[in-house]
C-alpha atoms as a PDB file:
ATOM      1  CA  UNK A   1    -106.731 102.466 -49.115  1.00  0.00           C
ATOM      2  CA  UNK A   2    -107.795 100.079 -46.360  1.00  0.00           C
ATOM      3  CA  UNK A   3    -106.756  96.948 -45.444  1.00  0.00           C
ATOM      4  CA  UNK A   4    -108.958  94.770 -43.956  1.00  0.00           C
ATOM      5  CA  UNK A   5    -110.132  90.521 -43.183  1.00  0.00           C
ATOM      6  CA  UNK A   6    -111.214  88.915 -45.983  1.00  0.00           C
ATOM      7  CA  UNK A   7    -115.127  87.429 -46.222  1.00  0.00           C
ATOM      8  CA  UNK A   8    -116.589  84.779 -48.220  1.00  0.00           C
ATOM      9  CA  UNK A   9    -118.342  87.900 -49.965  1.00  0.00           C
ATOM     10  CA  UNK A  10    -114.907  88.607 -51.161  1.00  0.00           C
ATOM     11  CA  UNK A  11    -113.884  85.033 -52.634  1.00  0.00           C
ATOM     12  CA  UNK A  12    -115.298  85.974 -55.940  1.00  0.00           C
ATOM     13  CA  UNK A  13    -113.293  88.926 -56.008  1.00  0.00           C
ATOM     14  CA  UNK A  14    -109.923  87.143 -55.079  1.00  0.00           C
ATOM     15  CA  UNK A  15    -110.344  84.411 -57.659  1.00  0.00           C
ATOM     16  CA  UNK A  16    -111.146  86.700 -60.402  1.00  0.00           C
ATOM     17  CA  UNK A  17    -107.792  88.730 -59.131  1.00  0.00           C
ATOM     18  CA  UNK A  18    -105.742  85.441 -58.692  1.00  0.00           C
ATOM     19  CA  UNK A  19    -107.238  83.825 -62.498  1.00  0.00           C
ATOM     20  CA  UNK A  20    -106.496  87.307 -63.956  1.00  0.00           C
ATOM     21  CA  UNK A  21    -102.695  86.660 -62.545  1.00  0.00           C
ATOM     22  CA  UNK A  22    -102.505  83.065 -64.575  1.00  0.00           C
ATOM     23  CA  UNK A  23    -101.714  84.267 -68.357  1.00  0.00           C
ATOM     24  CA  UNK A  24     -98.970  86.194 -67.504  1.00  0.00           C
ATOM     25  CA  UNK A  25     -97.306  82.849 -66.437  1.00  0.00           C
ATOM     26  CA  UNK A  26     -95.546  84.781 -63.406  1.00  0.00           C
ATOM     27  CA  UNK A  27     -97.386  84.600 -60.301  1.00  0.00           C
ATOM     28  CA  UNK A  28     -98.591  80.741 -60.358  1.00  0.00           C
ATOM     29  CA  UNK A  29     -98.290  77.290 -61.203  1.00  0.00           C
ATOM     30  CA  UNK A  30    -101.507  76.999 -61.924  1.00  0.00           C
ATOM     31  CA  UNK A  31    -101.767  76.606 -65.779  1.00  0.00           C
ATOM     32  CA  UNK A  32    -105.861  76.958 -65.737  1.00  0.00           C
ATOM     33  CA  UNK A  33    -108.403  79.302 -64.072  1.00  0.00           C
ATOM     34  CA  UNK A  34    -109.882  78.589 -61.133  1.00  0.00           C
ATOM     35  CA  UNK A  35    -113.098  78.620 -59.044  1.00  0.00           C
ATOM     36  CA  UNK A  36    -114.880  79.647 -56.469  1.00  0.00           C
ATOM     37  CA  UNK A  37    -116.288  76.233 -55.172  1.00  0.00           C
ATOM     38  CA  UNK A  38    -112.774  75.055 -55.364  1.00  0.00           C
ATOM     39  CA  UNK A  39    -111.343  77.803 -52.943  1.00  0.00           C
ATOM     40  CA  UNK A  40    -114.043  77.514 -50.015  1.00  0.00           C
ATOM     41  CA  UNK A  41    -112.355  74.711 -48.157  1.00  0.00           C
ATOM     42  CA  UNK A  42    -108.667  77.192 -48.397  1.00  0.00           C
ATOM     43  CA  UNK A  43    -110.667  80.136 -47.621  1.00  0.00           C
ATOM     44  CA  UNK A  44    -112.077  78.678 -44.580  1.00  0.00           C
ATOM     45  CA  UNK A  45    -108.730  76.724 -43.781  1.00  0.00           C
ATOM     46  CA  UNK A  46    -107.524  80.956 -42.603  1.00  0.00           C
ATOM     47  CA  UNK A  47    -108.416  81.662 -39.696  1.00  0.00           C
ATOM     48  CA  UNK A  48    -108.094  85.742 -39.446  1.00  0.00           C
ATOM     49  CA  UNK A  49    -106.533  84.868 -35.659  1.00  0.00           C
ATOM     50  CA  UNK A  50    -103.557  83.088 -36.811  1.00  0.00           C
ATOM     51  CA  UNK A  51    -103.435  82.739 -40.697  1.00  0.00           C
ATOM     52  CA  UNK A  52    -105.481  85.619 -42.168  1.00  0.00           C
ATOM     53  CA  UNK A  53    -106.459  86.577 -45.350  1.00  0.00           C
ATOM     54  CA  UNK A  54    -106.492  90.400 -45.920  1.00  0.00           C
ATOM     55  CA  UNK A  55    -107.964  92.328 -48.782  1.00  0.00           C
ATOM     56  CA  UNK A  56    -107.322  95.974 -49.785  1.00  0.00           C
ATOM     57  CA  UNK A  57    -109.631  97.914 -50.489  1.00  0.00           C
ATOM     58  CA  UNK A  58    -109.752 101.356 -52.515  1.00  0.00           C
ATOM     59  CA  UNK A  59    -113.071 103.728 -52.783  1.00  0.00           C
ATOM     60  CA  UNK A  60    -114.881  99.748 -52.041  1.00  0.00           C
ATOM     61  CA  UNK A  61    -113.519  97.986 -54.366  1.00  0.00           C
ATOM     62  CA  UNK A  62    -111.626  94.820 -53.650  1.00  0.00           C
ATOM     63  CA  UNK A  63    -108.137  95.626 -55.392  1.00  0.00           C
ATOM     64  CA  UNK A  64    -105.349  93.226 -53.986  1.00  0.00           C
ATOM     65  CA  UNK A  65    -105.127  90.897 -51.352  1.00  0.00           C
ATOM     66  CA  UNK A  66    -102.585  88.779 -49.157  1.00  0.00           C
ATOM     67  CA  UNK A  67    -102.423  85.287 -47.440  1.00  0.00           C
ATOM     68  CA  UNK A  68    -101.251  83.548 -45.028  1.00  0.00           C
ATOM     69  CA  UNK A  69    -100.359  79.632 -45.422  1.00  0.00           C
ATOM     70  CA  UNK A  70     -99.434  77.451 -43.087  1.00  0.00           C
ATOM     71  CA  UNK A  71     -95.682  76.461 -43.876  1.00  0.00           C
ATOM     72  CA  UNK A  72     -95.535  72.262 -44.561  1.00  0.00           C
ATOM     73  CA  UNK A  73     -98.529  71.714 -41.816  1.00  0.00           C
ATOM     74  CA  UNK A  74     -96.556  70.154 -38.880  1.00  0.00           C
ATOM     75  CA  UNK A  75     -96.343  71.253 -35.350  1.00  0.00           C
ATOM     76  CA  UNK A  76     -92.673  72.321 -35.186  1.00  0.00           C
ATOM     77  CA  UNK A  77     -93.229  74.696 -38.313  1.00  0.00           C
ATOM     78  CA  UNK A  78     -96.020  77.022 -36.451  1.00  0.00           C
ATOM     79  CA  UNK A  79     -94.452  80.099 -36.483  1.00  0.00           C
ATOM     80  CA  UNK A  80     -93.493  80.142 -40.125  1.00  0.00           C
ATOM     81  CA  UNK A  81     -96.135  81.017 -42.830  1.00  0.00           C
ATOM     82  CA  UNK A  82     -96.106  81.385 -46.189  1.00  0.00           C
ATOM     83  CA  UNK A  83     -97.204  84.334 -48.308  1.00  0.00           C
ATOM     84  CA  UNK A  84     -98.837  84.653 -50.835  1.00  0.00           C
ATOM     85  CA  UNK A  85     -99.685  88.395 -52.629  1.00  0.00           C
ATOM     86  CA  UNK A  86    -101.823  89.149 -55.692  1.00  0.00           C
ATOM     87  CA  UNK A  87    -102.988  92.681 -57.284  1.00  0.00           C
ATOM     88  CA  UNK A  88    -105.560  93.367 -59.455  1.00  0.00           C
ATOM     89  CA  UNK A  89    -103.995  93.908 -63.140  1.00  0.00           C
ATOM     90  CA  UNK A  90    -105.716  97.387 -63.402  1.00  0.00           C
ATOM     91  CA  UNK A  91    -103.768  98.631 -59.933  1.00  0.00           C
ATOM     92  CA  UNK A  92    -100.321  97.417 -60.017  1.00  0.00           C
ATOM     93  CA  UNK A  93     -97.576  99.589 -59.777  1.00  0.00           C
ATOM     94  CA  UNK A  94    -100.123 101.553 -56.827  1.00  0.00           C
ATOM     95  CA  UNK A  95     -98.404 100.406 -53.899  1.00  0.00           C
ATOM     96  CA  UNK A  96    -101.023  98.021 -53.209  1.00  0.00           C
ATOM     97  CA  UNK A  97     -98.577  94.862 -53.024  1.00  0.00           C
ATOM     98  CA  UNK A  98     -96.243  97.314 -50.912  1.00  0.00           C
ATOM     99  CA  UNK A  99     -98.656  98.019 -48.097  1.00  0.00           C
ATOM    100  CA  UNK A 100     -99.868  94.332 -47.945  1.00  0.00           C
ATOM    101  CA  UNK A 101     -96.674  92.718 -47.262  1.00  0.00           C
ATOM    102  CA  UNK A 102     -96.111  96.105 -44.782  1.00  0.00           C
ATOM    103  CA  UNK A 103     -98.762  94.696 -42.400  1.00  0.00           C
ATOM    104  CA  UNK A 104     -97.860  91.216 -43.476  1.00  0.00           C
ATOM    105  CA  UNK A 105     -94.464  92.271 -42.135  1.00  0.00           C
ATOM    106  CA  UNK A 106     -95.633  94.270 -39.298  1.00  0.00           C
ATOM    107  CA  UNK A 107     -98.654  92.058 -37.759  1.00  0.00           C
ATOM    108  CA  UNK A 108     -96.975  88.385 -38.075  1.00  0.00           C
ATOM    109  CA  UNK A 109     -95.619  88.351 -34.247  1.00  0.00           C
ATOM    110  CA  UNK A 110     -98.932  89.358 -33.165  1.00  0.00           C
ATOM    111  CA  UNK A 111     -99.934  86.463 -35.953  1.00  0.00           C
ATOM    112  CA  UNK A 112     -97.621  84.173 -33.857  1.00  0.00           C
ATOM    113  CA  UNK A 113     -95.628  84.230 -36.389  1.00  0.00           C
ATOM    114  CA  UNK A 114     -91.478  85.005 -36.366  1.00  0.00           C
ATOM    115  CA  UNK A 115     -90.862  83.661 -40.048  1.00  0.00           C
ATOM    116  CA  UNK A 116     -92.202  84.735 -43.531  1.00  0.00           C
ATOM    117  CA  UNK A 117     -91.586  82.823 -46.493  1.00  0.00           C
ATOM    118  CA  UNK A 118     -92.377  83.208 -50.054  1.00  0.00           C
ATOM    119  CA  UNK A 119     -92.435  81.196 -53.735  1.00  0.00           C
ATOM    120  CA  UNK A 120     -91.547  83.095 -56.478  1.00  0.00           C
ATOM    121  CA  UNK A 121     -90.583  82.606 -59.814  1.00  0.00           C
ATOM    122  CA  UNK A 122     -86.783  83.565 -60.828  1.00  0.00           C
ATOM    123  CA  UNK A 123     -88.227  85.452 -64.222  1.00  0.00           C
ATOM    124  CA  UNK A 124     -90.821  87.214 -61.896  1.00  0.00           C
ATOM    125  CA  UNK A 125     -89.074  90.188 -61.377  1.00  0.00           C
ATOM    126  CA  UNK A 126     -91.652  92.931 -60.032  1.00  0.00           C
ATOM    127  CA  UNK A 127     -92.038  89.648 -57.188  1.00  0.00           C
ATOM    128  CA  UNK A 128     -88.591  89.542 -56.719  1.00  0.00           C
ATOM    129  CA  UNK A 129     -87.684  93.133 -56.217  1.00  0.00           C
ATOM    130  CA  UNK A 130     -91.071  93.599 -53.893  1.00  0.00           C
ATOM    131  CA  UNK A 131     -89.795  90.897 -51.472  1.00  0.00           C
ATOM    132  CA  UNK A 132     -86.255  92.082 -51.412  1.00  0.00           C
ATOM    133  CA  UNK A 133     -87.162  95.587 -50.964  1.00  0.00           C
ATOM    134  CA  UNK A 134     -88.913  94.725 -47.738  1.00  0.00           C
ATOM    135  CA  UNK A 135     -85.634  92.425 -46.784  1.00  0.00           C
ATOM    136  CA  UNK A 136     -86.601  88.723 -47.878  1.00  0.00           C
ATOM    137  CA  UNK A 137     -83.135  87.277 -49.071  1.00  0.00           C
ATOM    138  CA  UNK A 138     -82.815  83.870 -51.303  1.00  0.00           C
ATOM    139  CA  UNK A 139     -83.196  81.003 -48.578  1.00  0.00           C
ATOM    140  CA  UNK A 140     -83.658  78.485 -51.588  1.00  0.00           C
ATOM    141  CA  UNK A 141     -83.209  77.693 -55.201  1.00  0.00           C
ATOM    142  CA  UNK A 142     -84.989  75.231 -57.286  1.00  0.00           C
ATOM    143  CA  UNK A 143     -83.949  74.193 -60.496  1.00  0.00           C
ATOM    144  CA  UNK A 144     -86.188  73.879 -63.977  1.00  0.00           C
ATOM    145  CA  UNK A 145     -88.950  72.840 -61.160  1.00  0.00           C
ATOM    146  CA  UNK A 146     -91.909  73.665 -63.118  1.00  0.00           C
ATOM    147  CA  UNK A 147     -93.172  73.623 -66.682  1.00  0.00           C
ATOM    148  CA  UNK A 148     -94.997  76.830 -68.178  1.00  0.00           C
ATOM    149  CA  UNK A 149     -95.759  76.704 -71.813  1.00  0.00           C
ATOM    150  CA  UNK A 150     -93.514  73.876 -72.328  1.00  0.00           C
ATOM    151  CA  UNK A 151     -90.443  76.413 -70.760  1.00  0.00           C
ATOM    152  CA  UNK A 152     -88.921  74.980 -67.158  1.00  0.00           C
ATOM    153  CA  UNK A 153     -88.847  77.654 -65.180  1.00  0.00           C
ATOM    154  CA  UNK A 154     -87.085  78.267 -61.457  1.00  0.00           C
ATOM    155  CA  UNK A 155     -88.889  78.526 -58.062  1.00  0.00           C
ATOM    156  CA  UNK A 156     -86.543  81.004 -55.705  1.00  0.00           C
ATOM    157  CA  UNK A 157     -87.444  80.709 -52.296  1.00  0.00           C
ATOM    158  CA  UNK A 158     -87.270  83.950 -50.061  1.00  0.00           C
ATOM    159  CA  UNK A 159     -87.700  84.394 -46.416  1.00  0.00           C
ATOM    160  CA  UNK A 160     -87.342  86.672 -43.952  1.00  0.00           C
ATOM    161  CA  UNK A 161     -87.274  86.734 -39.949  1.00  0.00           C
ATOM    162  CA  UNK A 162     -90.078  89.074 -38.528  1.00  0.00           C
ATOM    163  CA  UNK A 163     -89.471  88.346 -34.684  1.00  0.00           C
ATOM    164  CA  UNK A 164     -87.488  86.553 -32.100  1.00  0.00           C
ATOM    165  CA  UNK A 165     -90.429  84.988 -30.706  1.00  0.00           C
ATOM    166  CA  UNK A 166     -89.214  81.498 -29.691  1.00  0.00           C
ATOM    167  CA  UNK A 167     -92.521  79.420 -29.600  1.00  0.00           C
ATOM    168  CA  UNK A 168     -92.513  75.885 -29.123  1.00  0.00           C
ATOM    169  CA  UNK A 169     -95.547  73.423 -28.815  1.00  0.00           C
ATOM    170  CA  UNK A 170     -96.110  70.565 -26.021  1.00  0.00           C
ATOM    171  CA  UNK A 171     -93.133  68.576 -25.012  1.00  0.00           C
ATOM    172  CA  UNK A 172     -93.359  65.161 -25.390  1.00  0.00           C
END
C-alpha cells in the first residue's frame, strides 16, 4: 500500500470511486453521478502544500483516496479542514480508509492544520465507527437535513483536534 499526491491522471479514478459510493445512499448528498469536467476546478482548488488530495495505491491501482477542504473559506477558519474519505467498493473492509485518515491525522500540523472535521451521515455506520476509532467525537447534529430517496436523513458532524498550533492571519 502507498499513499501518495493525487494527479489529474488520477481524477478519473476518484470519480469513478466517489460515483460508485452514490447508490448506497451513505457517503454523499449527491443523488446523481458525477464527472470528470465537473471536478477539475475542485481538483485544482488542493493544493498538495496545504489542502492535499492523497490517493492509495495497491500493486498500481488507485484504490481509495482522501481530501482535504477548506472549512467555510474565510481567513479565521485556516487551520481547520474538512475531510473527506472514499474506498473503492471492491477494497473496503482492507484498511484502506484506516491508513488514510492515519496520515490525514498524522500530517495536518505539518498541513497547517490543528483541526479536522468531518460530514457524515447518522445511518452511515462503517463512517461513524472509522472516525470515532481514530478519536473524532460528535461536535454537531443536524436534524432530517437532507432528503435521500424521499427518507430525511441526519448529518452528524465530527471533529477532532490534531495540534495546538495557534495560527492566526494579519492583524488588522
Amino acid at each position: 500500500m502507498k499513499i501518495r499526491d493525487a494527479r489529474e491522471t488520477d481524477l478519473a479514478t476518484i470519480v469513478e470511486i466517489y460515483n460508485a459510493s452514490i447508490p448506497s445512499r451513505l457517503a454523499t448528498a449527491d443523488l446523481n453521478p458525477i464527472t470528470v469536467e465537473s471536478r477539475l476546478n475542485w481538483f485544482y482548488d488542493h493544493p498538495p502544500e496545504t489542502r492535499p488530495v492523497w490517493v492509495m495505491e495497491i500493486d498500481n491501482i488507485v484504490v481509495g483516496w482522501l481530501s482535504f477542504q477548506s472549512f467555510l473559506g474565510r481567513p479565521a477558519y485556516q487551520c481547520t479542514a474538512e475531510l473527506s474519505l472514499y474506498v473503492a467498493p471492491n477494497y473496503k473492509r482492507q484498511g484502506i480508509g484506516q491508513k488514510l485518515l492515519e496520515q490525514a491525522i498524522d500530517k495536518s500540523p505539518r498541513l497547517g492544520l490543528n483541526t479536522l472535521i468531518g460530514y457524515i451521515f447518522a445511518h452511515n455506520k462503517p463512517s461513524l465507527q472509522l472516525f470515532t476509532k481514530y478519536d473524532f467525537q460528535q461536535w454537531g447534529f443536524l436534524p432530517n437535513v437532507a432528503v435521500l430517496d424521499g427518507v430525511e436523513r441526519d448529518l452528524i458532524i465530527v471533529g477532532r483536534r490534531v495540534g495546538n498550533r495557534l495560527t492566526t492571519v494579519d492583524k488588522i
